[in-house]
C-alpha atoms as a PDB file:
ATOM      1  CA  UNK A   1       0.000   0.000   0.000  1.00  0.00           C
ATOM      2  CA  UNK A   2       0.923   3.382  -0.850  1.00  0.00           C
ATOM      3  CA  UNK A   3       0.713   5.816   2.136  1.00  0.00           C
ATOM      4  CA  UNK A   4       0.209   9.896   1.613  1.00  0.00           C
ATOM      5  CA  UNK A   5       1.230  10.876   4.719  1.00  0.00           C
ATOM      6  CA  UNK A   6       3.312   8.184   7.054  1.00  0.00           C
ATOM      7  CA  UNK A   7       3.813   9.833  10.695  1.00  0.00           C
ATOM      8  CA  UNK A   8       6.964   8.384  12.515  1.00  0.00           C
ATOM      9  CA  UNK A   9       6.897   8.786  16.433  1.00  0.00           C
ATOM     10  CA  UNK A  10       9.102   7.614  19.361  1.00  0.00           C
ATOM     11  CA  UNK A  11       5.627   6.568  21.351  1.00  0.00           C
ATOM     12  CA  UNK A  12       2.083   5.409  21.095  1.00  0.00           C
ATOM     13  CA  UNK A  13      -0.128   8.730  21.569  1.00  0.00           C
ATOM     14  CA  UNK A  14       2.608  11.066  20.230  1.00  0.00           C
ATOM     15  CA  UNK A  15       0.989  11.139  16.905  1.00  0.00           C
ATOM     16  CA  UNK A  16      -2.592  12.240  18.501  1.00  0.00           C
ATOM     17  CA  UNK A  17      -0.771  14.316  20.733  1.00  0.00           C
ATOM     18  CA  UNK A  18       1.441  16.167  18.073  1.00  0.00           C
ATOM     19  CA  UNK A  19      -0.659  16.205  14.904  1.00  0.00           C
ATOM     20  CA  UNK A  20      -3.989  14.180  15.265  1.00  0.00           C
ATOM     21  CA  UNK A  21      -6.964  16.836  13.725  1.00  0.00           C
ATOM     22  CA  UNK A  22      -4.587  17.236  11.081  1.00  0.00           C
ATOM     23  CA  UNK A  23      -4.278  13.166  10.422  1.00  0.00           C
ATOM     24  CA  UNK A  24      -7.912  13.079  10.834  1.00  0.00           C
ATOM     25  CA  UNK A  25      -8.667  16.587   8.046  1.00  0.00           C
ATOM     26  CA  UNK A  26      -6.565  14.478   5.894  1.00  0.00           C
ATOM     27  CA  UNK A  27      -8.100  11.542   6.148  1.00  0.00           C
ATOM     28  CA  UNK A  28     -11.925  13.585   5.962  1.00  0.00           C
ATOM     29  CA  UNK A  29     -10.013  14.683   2.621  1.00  0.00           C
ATOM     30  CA  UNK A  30      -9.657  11.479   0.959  1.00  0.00           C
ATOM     31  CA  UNK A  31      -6.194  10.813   1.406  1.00  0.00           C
ATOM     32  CA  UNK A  32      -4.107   7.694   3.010  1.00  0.00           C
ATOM     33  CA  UNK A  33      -2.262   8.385   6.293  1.00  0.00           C
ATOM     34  CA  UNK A  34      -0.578   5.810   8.573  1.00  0.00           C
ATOM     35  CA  UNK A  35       1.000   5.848  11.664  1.00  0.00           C
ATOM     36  CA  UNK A  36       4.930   4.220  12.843  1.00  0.00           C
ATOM     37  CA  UNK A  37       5.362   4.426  16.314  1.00  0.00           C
ATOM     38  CA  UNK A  38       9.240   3.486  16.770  1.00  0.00           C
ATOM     39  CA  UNK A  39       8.713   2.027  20.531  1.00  0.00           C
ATOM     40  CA  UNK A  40       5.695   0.104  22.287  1.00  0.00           C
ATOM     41  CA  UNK A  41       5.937   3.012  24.934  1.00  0.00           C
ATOM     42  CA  UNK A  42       7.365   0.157  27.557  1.00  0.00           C
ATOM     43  CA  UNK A  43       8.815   2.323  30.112  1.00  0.00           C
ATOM     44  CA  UNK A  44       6.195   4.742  30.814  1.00  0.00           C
ATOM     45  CA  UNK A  45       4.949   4.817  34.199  1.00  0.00           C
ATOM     46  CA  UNK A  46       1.619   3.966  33.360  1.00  0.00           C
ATOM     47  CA  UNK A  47       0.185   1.280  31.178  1.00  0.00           C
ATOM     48  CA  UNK A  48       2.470  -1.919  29.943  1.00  0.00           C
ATOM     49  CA  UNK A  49       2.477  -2.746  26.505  1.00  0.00           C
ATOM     50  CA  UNK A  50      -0.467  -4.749  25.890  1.00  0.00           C
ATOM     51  CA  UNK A  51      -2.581  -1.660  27.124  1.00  0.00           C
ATOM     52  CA  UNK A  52      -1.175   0.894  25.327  1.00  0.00           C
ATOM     53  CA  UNK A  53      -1.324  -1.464  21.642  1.00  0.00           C
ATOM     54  CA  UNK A  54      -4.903  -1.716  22.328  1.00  0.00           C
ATOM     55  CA  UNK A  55      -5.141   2.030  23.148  1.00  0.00           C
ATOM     56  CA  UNK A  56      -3.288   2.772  19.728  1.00  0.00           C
ATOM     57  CA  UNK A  57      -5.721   0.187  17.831  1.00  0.00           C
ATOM     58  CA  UNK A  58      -8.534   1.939  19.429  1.00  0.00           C
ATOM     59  CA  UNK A  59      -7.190   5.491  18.584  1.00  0.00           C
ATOM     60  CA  UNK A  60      -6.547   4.199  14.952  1.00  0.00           C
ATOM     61  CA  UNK A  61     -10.196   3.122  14.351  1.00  0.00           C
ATOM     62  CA  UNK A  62     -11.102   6.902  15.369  1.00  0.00           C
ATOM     63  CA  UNK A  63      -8.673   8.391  13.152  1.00  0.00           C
ATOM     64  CA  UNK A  64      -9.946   6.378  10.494  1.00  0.00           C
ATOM     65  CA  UNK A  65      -6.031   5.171   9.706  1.00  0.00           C
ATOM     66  CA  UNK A  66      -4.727   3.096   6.950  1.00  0.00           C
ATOM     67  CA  UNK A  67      -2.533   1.140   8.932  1.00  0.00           C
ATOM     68  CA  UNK A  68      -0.527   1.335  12.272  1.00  0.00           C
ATOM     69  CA  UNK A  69       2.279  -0.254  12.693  1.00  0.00           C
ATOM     70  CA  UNK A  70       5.332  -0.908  15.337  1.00  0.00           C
ATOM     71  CA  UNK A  71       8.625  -0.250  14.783  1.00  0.00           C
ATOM     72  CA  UNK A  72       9.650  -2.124  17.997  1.00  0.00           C
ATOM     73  CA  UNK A  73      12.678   0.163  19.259  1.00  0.00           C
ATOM     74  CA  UNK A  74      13.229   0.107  22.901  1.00  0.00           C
ATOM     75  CA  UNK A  75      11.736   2.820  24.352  1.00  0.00           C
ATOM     76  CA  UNK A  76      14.104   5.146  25.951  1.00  0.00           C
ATOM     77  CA  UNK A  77      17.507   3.646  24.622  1.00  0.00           C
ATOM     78  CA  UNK A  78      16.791   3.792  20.771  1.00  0.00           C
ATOM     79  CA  UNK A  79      19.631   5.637  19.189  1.00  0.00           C
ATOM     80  CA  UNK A  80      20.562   6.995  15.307  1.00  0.00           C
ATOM     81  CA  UNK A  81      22.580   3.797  14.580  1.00  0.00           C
ATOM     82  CA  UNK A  82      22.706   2.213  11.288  1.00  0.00           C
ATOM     83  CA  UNK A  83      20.346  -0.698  12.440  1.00  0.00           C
ATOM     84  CA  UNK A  84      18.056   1.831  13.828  1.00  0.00           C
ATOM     85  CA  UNK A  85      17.960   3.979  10.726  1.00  0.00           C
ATOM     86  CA  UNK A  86      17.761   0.564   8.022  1.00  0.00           C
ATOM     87  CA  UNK A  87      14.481  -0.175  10.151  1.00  0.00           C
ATOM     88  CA  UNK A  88      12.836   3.055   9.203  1.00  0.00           C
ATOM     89  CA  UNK A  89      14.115   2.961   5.867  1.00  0.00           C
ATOM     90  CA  UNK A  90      11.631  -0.503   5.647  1.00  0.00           C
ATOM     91  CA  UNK A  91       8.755   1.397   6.241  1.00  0.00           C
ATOM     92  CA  UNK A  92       9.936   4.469   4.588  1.00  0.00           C
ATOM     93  CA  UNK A  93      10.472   2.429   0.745  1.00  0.00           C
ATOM     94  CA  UNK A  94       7.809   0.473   1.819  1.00  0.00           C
ATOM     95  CA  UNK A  95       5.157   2.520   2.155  1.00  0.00           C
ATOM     96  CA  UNK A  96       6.229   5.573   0.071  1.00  0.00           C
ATOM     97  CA  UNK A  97       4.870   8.188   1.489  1.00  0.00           C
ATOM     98  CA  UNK A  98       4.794  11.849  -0.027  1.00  0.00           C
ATOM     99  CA  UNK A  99       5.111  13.321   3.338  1.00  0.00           C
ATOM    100  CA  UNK A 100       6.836  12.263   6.625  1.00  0.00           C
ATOM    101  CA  UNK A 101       5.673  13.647   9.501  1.00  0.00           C
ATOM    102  CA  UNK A 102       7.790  13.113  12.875  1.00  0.00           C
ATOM    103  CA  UNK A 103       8.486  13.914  16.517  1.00  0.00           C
ATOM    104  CA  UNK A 104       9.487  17.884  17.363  1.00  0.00           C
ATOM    105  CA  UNK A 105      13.545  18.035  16.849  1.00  0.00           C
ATOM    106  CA  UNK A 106      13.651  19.799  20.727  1.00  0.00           C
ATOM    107  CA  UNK A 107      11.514  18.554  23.811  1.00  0.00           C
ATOM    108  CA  UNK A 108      11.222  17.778  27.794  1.00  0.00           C
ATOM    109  CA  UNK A 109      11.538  13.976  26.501  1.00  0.00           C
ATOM    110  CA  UNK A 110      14.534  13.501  25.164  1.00  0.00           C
ATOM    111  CA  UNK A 111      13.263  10.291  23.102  1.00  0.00           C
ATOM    112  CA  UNK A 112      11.704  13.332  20.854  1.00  0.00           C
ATOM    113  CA  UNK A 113      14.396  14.876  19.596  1.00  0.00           C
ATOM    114  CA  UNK A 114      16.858  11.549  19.337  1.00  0.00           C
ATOM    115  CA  UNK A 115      13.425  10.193  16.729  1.00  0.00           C
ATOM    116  CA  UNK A 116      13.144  13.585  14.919  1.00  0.00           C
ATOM    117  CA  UNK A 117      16.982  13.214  14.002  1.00  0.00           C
ATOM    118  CA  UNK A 118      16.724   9.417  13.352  1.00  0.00           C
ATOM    119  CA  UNK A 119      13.609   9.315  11.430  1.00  0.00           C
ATOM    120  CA  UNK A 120      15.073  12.488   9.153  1.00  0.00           C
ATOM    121  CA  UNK A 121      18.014  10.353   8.719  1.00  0.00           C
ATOM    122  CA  UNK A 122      16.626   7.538   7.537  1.00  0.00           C
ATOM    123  CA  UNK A 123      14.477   9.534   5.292  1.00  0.00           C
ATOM    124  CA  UNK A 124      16.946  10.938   3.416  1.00  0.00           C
ATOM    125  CA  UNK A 125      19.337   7.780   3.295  1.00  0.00           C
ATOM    126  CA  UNK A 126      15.954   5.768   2.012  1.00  0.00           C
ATOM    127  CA  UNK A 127      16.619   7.566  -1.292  1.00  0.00           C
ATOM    128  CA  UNK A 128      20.463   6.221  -1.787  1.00  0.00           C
ATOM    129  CA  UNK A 129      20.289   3.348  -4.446  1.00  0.00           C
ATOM    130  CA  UNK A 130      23.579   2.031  -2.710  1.00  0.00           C
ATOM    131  CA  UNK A 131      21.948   1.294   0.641  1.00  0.00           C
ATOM    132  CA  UNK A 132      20.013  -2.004   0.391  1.00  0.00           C
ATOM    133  CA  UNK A 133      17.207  -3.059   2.647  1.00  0.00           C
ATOM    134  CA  UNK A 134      14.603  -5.975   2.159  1.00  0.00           C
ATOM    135  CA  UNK A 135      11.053  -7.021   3.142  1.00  0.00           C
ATOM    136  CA  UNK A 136       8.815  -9.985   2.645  1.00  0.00           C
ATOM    137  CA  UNK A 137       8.824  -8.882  -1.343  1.00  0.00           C
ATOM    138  CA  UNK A 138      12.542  -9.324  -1.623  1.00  0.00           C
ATOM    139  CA  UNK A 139      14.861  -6.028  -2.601  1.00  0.00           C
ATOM    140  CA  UNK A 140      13.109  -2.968  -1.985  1.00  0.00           C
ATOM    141  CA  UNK A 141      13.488   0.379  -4.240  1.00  0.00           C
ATOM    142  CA  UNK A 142      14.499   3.376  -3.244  1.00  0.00           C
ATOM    143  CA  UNK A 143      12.098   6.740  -1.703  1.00  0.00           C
ATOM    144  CA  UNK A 144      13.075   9.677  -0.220  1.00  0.00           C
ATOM    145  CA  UNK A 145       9.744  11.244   0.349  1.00  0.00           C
ATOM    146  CA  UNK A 146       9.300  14.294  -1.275  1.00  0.00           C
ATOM    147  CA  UNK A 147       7.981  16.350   2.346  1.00  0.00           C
ATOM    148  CA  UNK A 148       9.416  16.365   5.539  1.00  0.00           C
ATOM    149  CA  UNK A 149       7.337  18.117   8.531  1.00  0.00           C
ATOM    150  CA  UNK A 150       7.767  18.045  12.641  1.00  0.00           C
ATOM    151  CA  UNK A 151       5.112  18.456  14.616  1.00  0.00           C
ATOM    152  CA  UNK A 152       5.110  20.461  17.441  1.00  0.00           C
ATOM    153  CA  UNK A 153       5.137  19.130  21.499  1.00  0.00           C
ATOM    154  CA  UNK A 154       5.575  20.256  25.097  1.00  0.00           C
ATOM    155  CA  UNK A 155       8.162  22.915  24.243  1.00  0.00           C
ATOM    156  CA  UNK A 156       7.138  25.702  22.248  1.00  0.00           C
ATOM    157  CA  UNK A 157       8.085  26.342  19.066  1.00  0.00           C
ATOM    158  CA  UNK A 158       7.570  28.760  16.431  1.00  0.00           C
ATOM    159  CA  UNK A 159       5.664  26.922  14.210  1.00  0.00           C
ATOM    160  CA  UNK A 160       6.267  27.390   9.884  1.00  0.00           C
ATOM    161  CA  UNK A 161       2.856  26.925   8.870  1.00  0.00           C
ATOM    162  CA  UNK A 162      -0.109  25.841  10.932  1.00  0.00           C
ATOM    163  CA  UNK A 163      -3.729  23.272  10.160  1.00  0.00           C
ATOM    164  CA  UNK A 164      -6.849  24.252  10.820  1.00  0.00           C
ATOM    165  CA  UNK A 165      -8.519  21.568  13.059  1.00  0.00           C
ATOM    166  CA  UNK A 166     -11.249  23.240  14.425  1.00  0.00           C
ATOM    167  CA  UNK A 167     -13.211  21.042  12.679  1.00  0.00           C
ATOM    168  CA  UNK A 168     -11.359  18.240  13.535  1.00  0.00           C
ATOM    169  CA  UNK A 169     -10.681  18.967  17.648  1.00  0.00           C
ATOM    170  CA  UNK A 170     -13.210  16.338  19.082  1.00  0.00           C
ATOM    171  CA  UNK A 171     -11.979  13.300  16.751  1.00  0.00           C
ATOM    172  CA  UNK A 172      -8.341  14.510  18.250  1.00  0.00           C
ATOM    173  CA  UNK A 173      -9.411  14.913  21.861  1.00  0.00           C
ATOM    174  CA  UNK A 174     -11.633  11.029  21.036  1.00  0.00           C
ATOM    175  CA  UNK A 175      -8.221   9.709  20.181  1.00  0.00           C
ATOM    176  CA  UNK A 176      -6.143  11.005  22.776  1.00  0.00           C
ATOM    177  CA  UNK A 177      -8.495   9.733  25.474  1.00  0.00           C
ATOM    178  CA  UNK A 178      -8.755   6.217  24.018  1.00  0.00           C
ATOM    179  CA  UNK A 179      -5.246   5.794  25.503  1.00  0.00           C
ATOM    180  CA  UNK A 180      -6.753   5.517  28.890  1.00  0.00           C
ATOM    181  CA  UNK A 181      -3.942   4.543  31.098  1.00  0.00           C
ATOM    182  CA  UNK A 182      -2.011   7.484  29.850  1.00  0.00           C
ATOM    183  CA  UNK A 183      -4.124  10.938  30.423  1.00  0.00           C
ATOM    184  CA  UNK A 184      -6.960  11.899  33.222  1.00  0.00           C
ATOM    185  CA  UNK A 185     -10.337  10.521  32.741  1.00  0.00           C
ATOM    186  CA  UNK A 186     -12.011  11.748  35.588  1.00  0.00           C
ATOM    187  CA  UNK A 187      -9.932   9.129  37.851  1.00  0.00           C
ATOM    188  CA  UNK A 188      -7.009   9.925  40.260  1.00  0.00           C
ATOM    189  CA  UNK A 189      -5.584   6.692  41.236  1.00  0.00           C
ATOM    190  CA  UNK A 190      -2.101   5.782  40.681  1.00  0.00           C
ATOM    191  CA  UNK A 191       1.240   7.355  40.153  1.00  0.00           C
ATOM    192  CA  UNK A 192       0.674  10.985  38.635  1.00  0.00           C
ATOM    193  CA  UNK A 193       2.703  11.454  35.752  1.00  0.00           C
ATOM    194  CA  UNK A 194       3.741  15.039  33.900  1.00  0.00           C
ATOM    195  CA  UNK A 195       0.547  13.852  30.971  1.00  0.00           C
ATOM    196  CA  UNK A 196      -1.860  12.085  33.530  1.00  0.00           C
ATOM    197  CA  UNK A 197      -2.245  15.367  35.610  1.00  0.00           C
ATOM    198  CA  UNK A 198      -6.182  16.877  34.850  1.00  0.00           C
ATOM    199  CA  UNK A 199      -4.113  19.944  33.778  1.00  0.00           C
ATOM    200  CA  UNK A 200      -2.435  18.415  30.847  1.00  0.00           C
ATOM    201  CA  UNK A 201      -5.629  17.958  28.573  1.00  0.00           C
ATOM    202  CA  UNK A 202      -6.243  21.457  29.405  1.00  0.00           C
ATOM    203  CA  UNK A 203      -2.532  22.648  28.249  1.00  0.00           C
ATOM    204  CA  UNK A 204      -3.272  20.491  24.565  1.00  0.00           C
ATOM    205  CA  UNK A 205      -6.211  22.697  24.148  1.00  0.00           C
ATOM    206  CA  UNK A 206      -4.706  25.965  25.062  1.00  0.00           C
ATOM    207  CA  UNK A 207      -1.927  24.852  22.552  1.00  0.00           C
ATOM    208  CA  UNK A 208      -3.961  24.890  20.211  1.00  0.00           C
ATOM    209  CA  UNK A 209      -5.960  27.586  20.984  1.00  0.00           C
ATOM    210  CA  UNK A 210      -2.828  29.511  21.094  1.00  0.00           C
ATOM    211  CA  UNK A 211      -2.084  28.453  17.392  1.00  0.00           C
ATOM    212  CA  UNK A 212      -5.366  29.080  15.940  1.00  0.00           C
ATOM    213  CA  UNK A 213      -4.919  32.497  16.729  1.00  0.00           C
ATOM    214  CA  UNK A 214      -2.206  33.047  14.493  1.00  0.00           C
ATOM    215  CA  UNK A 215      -4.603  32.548  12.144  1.00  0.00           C
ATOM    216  CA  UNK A 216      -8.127  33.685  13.412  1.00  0.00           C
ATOM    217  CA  UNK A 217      -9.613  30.140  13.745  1.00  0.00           C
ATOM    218  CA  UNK A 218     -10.737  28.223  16.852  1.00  0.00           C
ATOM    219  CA  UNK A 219      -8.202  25.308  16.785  1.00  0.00           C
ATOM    220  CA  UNK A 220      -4.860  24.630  14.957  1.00  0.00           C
ATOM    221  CA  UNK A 221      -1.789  22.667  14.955  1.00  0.00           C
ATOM    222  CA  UNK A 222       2.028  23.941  14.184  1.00  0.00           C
ATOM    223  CA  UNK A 223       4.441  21.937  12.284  1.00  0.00           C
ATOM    224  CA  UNK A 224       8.114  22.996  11.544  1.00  0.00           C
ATOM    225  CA  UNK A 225       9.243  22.282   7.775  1.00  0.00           C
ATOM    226  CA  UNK A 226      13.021  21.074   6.899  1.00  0.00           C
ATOM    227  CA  UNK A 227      12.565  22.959   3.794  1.00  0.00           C
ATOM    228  CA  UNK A 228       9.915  25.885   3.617  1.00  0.00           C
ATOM    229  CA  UNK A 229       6.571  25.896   2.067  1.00  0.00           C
ATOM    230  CA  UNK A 230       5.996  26.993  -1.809  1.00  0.00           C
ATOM    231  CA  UNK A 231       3.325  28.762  -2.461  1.00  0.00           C
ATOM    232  CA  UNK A 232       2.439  29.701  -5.912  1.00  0.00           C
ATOM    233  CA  UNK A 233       0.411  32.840  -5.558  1.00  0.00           C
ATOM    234  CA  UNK A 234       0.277  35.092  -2.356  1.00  0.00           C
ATOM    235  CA  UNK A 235      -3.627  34.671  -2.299  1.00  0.00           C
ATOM    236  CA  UNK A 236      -3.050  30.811  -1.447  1.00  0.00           C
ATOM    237  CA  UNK A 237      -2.580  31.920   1.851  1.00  0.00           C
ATOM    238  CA  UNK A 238      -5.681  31.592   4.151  1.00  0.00           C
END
């Protein structure tokens, strides 16, 4: 299958997190979007990995996703190897996507920057005919997708161009709540984590309050570009 947009990210519920009305506007749009998340989110406090694959499976059916897939990188002690970056590179030529969307490059968790910096890596070495990976299929060609965003996370960051998800917010708040073990749903118990606090959902909405009005619209999401935006005409711009 040929993917549109293929979003790479170091955990389960990054993706929702980072970029979700704007997988879900896609999707609305017609187009093909999967998600890679590199780890199975092991070490976080809360949760184990069986409950946080069926919170992802849940949050895909919301999205409306292609596919979702697992890289299976350990969470918290991936690095940019050459193993590490040949694994991407699978799914990259595999799935050919147009556009790559990833972790922020700078964050509190420092698994988001190390995945911005691998997954760019391995984007650009996936178009090197000289580097040879393989799946089930046998040799696979080369694809350096043509677009290469970041979302944005905790830390703020001056975003290139921002989505307008107003639309779009309660599919994105639907799948970041379907990882249950993760964020506040009303309950209290357990070990309180910086993203389990009641506060947190409330910071994701004032995010993205605060980038909708750049723009004059109720909800948005930023994204940083490796290469900036073309526009053709200056009245493209919304």
């Amino acid at each position: 299958m040929k993917l549109d947009i293929l979003v790479i990210a170091a955990h389960p519920d990054d993706a929702e997190l980072g970029c979700g009305g704007t997988i879900a506007k896609q999707i609305d749009a017609g187009f093909k979007v999967g998600i890679l998340d590199l780890t199975k989110g092991e070490l976080g406090t809360r949760g184990n990995e069986e409950t946080r694959k069926k919170e992802a499976e849940t949050a895909a059916i919301i999205l409306g996703l292609s596919l979702r897939e697992n890289a299976g990188l350990p969470d918290g002690f991936f690095e940019n190897t050459i193993a590490e970056r040949k694994v991407i590179m699978q799914y990259v030529r595999k799935y050919k996507p147009e556009i790559v969307i990833t972790n922020a490059p700078t964050d509190r968790h420092p698994d988001h920057g190390r995945a911005a910096n691998l997954v760019y890596d391995a984007c650009f070495l996936s178009g090197l005919t000289k580097i040879e990976t393989t799946d089930e299929h046998g040799l696979q060609q080369p694809w350096r997708p043509p677009f290469f965003y970041h979302f944005i996370q905790s830390a703020y960051i001056s975003p290139d161009f921002i989505v307008d998800i107003s639309a779009y917010w309660q599919i994105k708040m639907n799948a970041i709540k379907a990882f249950s073990t993760q964020f506040y749903s009303g309950k209290t118990e357990g070990q309180q984590t910086f993203i389990s606090r009641p506060e947190f959902l409330d910071f994701v909405e004032a995010r993205a309050i605060e980038m909708g009005s750049i723009a004059g619209v109720k909800y948005a999401e930023g994204f940083i570009a490796k290469r900036y935006p073309m526009l053709n005409l200056l009245t493209d711009i919304k």
